[in-house]
C-alpha atoms as a PDB file:
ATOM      1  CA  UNK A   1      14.428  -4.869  41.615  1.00  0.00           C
ATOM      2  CA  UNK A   2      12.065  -2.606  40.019  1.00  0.00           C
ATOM      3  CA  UNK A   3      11.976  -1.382  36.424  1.00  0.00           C
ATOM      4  CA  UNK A   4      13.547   1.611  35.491  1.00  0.00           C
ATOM      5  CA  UNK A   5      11.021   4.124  34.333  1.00  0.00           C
ATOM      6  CA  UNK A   6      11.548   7.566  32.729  1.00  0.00           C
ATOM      7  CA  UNK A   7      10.687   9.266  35.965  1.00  0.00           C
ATOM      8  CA  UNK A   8      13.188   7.930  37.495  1.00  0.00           C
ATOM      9  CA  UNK A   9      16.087   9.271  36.194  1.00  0.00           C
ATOM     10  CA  UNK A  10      17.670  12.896  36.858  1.00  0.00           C
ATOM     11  CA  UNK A  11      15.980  15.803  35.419  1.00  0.00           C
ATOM     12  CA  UNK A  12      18.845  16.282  32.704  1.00  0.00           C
ATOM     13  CA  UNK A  13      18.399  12.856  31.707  1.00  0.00           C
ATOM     14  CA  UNK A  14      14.605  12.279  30.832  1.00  0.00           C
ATOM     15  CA  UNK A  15      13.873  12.899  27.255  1.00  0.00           C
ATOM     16  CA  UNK A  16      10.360  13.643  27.833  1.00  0.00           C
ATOM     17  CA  UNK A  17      11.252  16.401  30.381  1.00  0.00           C
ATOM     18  CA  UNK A  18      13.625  17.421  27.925  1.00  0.00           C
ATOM     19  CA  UNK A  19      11.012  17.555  25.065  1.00  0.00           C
ATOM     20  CA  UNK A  20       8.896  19.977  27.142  1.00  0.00           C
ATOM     21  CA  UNK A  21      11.628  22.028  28.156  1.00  0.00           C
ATOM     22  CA  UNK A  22      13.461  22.670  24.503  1.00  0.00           C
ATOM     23  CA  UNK A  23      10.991  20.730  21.598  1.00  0.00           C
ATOM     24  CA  UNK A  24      11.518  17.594  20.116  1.00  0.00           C
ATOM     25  CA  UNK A  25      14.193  18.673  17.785  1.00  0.00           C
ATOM     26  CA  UNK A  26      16.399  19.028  20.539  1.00  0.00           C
ATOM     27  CA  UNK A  27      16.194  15.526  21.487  1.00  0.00           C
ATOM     28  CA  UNK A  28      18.371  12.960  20.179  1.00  0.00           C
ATOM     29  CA  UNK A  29      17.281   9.541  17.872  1.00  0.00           C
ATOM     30  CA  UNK A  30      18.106   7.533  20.947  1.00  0.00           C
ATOM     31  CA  UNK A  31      16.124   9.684  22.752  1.00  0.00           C
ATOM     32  CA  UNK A  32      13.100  10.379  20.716  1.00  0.00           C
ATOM     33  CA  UNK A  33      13.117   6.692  20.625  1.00  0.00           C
ATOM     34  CA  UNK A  34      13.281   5.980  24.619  1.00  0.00           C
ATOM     35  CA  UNK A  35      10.413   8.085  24.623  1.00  0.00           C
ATOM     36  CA  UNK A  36       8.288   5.515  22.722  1.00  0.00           C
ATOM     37  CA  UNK A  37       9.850   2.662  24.474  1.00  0.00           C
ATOM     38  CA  UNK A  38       8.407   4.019  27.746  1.00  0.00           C
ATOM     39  CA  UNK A  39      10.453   1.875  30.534  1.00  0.00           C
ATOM     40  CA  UNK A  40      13.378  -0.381  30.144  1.00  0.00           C
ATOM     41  CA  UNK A  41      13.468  -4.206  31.759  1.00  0.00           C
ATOM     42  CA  UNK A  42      15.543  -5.116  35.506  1.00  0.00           C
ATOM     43  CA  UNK A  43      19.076  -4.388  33.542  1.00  0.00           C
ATOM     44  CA  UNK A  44      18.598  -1.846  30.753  1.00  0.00           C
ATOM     45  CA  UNK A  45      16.852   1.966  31.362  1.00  0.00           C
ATOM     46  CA  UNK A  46      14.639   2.395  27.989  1.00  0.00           C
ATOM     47  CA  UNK A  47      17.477   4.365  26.760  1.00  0.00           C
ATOM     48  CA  UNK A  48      19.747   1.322  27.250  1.00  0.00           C
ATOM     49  CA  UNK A  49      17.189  -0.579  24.567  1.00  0.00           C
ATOM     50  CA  UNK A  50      17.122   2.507  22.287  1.00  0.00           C
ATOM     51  CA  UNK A  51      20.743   2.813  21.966  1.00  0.00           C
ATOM     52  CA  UNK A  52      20.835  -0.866  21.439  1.00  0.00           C
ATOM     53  CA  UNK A  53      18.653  -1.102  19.175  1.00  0.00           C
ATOM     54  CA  UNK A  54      19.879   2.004  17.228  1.00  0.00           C
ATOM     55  CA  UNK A  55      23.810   0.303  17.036  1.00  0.00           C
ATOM     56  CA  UNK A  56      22.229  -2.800  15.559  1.00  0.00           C
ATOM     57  CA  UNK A  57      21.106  -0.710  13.192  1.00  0.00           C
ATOM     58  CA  UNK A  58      24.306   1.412  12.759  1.00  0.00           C
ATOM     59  CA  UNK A  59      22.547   4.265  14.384  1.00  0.00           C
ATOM     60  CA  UNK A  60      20.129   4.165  11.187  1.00  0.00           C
ATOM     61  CA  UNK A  61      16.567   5.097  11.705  1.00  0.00           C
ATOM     62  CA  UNK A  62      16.103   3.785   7.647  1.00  0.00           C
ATOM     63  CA  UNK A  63      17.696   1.111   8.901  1.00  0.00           C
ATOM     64  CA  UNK A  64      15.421   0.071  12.275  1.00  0.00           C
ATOM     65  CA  UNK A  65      12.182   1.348   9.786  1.00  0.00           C
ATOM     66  CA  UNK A  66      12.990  -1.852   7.382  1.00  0.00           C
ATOM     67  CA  UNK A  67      13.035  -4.272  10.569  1.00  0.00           C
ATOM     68  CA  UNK A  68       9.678  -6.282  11.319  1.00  0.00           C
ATOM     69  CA  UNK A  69       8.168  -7.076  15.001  1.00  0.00           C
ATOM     70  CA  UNK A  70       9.967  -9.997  15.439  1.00  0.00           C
ATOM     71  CA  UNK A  71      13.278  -8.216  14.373  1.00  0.00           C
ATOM     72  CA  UNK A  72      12.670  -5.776  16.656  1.00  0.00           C
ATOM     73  CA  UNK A  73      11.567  -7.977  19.284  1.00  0.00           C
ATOM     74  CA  UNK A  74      14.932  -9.817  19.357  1.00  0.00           C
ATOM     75  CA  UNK A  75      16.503  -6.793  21.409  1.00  0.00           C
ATOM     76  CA  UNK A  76      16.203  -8.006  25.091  1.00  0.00           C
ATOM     77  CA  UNK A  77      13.245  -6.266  26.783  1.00  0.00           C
ATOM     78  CA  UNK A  78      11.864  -5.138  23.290  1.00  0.00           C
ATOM     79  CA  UNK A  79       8.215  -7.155  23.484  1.00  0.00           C
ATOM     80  CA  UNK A  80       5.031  -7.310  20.954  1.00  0.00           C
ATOM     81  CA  UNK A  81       4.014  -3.802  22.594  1.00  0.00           C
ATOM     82  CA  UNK A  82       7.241  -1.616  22.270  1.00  0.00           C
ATOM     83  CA  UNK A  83       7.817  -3.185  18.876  1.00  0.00           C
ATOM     84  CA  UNK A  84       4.576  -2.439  17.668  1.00  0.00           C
ATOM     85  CA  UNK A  85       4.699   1.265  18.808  1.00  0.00           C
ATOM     86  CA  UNK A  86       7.622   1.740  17.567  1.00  0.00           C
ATOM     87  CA  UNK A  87       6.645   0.249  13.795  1.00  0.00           C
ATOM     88  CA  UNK A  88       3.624   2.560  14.360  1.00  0.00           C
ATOM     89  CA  UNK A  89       5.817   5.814  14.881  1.00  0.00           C
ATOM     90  CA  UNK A  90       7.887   4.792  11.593  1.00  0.00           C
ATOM     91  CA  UNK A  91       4.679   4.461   9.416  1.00  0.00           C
ATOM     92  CA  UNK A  92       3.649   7.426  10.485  1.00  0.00           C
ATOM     93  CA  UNK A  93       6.232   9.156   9.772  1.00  0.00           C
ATOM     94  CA  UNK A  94       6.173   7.915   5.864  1.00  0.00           C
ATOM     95  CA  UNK A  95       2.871   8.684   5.668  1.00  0.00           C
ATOM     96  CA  UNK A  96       3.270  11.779   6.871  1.00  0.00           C
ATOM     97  CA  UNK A  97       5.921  12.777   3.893  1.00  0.00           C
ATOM     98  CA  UNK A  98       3.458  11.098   1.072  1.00  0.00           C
ATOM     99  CA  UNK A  99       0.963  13.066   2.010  1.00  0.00           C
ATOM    100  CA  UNK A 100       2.349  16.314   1.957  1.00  0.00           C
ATOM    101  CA  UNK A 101       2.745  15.606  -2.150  1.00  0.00           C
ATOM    102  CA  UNK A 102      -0.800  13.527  -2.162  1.00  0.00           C
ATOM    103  CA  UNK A 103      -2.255  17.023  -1.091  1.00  0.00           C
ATOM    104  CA  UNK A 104       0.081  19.214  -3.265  1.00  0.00           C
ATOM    105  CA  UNK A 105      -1.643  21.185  -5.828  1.00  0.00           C
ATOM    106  CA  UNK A 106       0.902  20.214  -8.665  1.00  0.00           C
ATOM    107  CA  UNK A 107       3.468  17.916  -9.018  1.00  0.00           C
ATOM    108  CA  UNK A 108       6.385  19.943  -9.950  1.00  0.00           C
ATOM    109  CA  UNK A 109       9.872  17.793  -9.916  1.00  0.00           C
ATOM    110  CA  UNK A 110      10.860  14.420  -9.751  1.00  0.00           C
ATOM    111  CA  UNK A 111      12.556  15.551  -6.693  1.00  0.00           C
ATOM    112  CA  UNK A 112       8.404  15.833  -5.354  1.00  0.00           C
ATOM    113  CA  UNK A 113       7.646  12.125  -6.691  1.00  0.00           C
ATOM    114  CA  UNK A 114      10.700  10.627  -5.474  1.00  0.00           C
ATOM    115  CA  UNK A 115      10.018  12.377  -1.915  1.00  0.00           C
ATOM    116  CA  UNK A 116       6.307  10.635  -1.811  1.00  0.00           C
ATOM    117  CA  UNK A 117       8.193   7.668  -3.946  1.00  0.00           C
ATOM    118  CA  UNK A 118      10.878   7.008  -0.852  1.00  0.00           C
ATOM    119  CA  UNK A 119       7.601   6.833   1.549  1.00  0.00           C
ATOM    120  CA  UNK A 120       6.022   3.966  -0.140  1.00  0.00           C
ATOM    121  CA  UNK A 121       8.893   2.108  -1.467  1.00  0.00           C
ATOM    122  CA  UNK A 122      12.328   2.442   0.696  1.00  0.00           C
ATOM    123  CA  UNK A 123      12.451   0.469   3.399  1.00  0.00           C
ATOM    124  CA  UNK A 124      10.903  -2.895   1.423  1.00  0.00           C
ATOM    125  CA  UNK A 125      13.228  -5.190   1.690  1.00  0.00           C
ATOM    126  CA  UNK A 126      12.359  -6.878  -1.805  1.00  0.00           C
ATOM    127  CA  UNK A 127      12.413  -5.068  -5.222  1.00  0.00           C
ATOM    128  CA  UNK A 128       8.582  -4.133  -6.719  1.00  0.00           C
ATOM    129  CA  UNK A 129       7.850  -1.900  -9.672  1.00  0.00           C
ATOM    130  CA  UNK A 130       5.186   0.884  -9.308  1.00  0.00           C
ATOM    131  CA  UNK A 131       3.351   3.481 -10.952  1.00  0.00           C
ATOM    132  CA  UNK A 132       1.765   6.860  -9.803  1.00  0.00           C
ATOM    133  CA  UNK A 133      -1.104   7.878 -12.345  1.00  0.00           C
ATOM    134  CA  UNK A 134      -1.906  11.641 -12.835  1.00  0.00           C
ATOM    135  CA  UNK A 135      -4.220  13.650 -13.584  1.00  0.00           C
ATOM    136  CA  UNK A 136      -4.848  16.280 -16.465  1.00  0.00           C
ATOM    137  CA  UNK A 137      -3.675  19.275 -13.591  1.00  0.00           C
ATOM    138  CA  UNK A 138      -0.716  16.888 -12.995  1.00  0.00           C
ATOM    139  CA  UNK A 139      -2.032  15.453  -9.718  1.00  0.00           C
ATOM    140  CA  UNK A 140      -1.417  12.567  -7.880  1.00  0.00           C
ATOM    141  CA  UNK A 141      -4.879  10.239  -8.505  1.00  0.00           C
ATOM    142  CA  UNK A 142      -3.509   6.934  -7.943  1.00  0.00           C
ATOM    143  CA  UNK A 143      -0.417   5.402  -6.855  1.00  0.00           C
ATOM    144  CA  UNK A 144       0.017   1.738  -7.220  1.00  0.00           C
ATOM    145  CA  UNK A 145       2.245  -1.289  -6.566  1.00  0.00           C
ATOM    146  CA  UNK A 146       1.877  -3.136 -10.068  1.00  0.00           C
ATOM    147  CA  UNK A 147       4.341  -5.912  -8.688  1.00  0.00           C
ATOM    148  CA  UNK A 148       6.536  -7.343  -6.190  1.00  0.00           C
ATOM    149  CA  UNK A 149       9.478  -9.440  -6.476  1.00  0.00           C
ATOM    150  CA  UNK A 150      12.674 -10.282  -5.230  1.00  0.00           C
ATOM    151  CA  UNK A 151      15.885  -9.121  -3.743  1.00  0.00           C
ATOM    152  CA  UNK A 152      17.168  -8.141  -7.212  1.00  0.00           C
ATOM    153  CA  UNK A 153      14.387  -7.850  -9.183  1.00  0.00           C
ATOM    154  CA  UNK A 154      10.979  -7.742 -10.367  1.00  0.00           C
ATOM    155  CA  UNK A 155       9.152  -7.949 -13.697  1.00  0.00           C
ATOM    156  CA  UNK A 156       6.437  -4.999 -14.763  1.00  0.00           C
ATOM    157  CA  UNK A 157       3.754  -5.904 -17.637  1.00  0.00           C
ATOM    158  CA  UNK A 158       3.333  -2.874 -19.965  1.00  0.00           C
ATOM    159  CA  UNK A 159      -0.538  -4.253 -20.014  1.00  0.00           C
ATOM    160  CA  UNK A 160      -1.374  -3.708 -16.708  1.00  0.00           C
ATOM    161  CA  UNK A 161       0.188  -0.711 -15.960  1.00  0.00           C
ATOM    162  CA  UNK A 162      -2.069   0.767 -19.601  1.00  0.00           C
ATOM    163  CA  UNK A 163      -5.324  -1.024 -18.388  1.00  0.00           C
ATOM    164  CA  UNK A 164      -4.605   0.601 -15.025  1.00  0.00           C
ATOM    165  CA  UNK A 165      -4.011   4.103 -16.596  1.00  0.00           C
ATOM    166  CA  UNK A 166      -6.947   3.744 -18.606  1.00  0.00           C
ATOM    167  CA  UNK A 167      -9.410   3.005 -15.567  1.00  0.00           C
ATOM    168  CA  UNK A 168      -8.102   5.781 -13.744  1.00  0.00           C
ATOM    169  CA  UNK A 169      -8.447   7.910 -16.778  1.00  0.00           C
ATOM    170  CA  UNK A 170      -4.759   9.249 -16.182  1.00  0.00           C
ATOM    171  CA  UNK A 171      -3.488  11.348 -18.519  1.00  0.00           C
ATOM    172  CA  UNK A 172       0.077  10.716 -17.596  1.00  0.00           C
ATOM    173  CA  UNK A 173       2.384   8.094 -15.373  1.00  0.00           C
ATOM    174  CA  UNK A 174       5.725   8.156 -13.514  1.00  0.00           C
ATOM    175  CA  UNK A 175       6.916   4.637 -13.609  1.00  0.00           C
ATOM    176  CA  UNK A 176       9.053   3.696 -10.396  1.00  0.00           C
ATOM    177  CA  UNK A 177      11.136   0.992  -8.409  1.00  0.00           C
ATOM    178  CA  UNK A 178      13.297   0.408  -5.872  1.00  0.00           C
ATOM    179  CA  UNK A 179      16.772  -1.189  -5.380  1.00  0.00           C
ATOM    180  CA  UNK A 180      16.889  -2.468  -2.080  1.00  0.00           C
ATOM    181  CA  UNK A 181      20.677  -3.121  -2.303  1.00  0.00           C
ATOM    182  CA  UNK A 182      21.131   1.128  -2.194  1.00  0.00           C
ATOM    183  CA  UNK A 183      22.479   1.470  -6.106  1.00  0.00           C
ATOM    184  CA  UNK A 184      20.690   3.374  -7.756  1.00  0.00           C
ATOM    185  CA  UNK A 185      22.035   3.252 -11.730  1.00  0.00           C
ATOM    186  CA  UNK A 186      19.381   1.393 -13.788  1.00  0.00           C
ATOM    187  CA  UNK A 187      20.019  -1.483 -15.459  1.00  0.00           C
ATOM    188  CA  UNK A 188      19.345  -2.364 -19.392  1.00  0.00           C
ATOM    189  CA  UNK A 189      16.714  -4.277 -18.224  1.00  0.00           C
ATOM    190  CA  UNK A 190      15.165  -1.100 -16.369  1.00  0.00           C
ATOM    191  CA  UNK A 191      15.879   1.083 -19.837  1.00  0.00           C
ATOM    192  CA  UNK A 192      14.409  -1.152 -22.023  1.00  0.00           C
ATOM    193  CA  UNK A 193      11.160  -1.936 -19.826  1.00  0.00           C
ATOM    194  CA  UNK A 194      11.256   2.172 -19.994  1.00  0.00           C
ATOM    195  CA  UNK A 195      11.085   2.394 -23.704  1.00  0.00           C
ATOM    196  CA  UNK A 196       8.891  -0.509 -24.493  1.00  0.00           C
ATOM    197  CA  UNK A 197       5.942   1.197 -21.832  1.00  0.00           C
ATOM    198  CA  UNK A 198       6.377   4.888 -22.948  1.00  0.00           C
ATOM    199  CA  UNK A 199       6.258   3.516 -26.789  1.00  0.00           C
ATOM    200  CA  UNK A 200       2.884   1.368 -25.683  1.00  0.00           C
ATOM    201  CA  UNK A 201       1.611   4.485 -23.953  1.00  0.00           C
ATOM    202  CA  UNK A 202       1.469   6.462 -27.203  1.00  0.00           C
ATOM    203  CA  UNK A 203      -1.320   4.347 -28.479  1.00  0.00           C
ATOM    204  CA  UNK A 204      -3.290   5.753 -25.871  1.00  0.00           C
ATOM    205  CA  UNK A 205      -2.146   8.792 -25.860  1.00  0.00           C
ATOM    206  CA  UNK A 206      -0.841   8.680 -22.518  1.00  0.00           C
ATOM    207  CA  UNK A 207       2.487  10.290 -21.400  1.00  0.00           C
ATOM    208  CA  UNK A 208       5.665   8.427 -19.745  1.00  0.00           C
ATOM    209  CA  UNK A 209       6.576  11.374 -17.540  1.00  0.00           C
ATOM    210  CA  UNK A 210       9.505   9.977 -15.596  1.00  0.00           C
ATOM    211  CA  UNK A 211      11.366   6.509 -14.112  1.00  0.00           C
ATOM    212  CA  UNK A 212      12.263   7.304 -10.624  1.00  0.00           C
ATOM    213  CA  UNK A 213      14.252   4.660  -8.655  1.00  0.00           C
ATOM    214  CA  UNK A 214      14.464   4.752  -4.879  1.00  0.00           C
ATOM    215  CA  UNK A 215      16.687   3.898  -2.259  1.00  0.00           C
ATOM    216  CA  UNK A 216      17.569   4.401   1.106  1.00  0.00           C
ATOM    217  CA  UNK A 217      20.442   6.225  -0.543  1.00  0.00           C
ATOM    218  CA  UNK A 218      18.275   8.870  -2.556  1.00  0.00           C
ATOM    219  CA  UNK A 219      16.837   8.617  -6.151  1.00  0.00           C
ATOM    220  CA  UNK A 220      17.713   8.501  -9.689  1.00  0.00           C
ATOM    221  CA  UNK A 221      15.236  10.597 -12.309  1.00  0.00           C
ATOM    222  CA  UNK A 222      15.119   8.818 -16.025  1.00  0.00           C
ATOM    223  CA  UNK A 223      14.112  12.847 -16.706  1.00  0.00           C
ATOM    224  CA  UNK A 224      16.298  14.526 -15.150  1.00  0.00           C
ATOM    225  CA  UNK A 225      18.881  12.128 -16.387  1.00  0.00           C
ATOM    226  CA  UNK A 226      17.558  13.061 -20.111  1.00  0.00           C
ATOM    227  CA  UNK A 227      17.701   9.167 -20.603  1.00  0.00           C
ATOM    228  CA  UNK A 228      13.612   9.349 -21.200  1.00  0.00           C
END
């Protein structure tokens, strides 16, 4: 039995055909993702393995962006090639969003930071704290992962993240971290760490613009909050 490629299905069901005849925004996730999966195995059409991959992940894409190759690669007639195009698509995707504010002319909202923010930080399946260093024109310099740790929490020294600031001559920081569990309510720890690295910061004069958390359920602004 031969594979089942894309071509061989009925007009009305190739995606790609379907791409060229209405855009790729007509297209469904399943779809856009058969597409990138190319050609199925002797049981499953590379839709099959989209759609099964996309109900493992409760039809998710945030969901199938957090899984690795060899997650990926435990979906039947999923192999080192598919899964590897397909982590490429997702990364491209991110990179594609944090650049839009990397090349912004000013950083306006939290709701700009927390868009580049959800890029970086997201789909990590541990916790790490990071900072995004600015500029006098309130630009995006630097953006840094100041440390990593686990599923429920990580520890940021006030030190580094100043020493940091001070080589890249920043004139202001947006501290930030994610909660890989989804909540997205700080904890005392998180407000404390807050005040104890804006009150450091003075010294130097250096401003503590913002806290943002990030999850795959959105983000929470220490700002916009008025909790900073």
């Amino acid at each position: 039995m031969r594979l089942k490629k894309l071509k061989d299905w009925a007009i009305e069901d190739m995606p790609r055909e379907k791409m060229r005849l209405k855009s790729a925004n007509h297209l469904t996730d399943v779809e856009l993702l058969a597409i990138l999966i190319q050609q199925g195995n002797r049981e499953s059409s590379a839709i099959d393995l989209a759609n099964e991959l996309m109900t493992k992940c409760n039809h998710k894409l945030s969901t199938l962006a957090r899984l690795s190759i060899k997650e990926m690669m435990k979906t039947k007639g999923i192999g080192i090639a598919k899964a590897t195009i397909l982590q490429a698509a997702m990364e491209i995707g991110k990179r594609r969003m944090g650049t839009e504010v990397m090349t912004t002319d000013v950083i306006k909202d939290s709701k700009m930071v927390a868009t580049f923010l959800r890029t970086k930080l997201m789909d990590l399946p541990h916790e790490v704290f990071a900072v995004v260093f600015l500029n006098r024109a309130n630009r995006i310099k630097h953006f840094e992962i100041i440390s990593s740790g686990g599923m429920t929490g990580t520890v940021a020294d006030p030190r580094i993240i100043l020493k940091k600031a001070l080589e890249e001559e920043a004139v202001s920081i947006i501290l930030s971290h994610n909660h890989p569990s989804g909540n997205l309510r700080p904890s005392k720890a998180d407000q404390d760490l807050t005040e104890k690295i804006k009150h450091a910061a003075k010294y130097f004069d250096i401003h503590v613009l913002d806290h943002i958390i990030v999850s795959n359920e959105g983000y929470y602004s220490f700002a916009d909050e008025g909790v900073i």
